[in-house]
Protein backbone atom coordinates (compact mmCIF):
# COMPACT_ATOMS: atom_id res chain seq x y z
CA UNK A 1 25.42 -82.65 -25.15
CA UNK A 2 22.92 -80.63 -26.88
CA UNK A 3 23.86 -76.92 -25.94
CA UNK A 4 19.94 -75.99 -24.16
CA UNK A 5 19.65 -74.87 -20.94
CA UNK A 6 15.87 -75.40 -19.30
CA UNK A 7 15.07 -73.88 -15.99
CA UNK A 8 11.72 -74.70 -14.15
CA UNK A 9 10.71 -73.65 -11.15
CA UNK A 10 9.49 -76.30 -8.97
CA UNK A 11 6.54 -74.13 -7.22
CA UNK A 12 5.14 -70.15 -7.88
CA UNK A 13 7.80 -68.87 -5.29
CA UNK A 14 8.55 -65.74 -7.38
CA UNK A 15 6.50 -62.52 -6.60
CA UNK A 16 6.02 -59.83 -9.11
CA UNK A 17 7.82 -56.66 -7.62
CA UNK A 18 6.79 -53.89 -10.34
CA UNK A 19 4.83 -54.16 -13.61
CA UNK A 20 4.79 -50.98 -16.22
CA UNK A 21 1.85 -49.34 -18.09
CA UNK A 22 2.31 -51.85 -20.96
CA UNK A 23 1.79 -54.97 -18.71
CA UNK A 24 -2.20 -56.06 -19.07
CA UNK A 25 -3.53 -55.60 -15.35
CA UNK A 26 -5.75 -58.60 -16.16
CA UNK A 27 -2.87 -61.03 -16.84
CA UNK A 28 -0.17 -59.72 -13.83
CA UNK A 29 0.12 -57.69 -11.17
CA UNK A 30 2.39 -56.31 -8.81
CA UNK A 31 2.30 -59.20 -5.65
CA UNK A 32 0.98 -61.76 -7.96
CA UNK A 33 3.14 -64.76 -7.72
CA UNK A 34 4.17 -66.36 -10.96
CA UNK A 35 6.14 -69.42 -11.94
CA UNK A 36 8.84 -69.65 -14.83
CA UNK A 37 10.41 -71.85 -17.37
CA UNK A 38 12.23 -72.03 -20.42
CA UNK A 39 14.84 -73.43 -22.64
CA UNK A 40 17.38 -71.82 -24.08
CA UNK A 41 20.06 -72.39 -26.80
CA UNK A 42 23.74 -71.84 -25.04
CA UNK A 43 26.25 -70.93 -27.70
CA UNK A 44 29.34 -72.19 -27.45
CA UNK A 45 28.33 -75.72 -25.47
CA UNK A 46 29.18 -75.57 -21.90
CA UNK A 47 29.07 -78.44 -19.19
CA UNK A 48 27.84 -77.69 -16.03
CA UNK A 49 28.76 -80.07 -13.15
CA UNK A 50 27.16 -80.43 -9.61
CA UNK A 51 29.29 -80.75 -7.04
């Protein structure tokens, strides 16, 4: 078990729903759709199990 967590998302199925003044209007806007991933480090270790 390594303790990271990585979430993907399979296709750009998230819209953006408000973006402030310090957002750069040439890299996102509001109705843009965007796609995210990461990896995090969980501390303590945890187990997740699918049903």
């Amino acid at each position: 078990m390594t303790g990271r967590l990585k979430y993907t998302t399979a296709s750009a199925n998230l819209v953006v729903k408000t973006a402030d003044a310090d957002c750069d209007p040439d890299i996102i806007n509001v109705g843009d759709s965007i796609r995210l991933s990461g990896e995090y480090q969980a501390s303590p270790k945890i187990s997740i199990t699918l049903p």
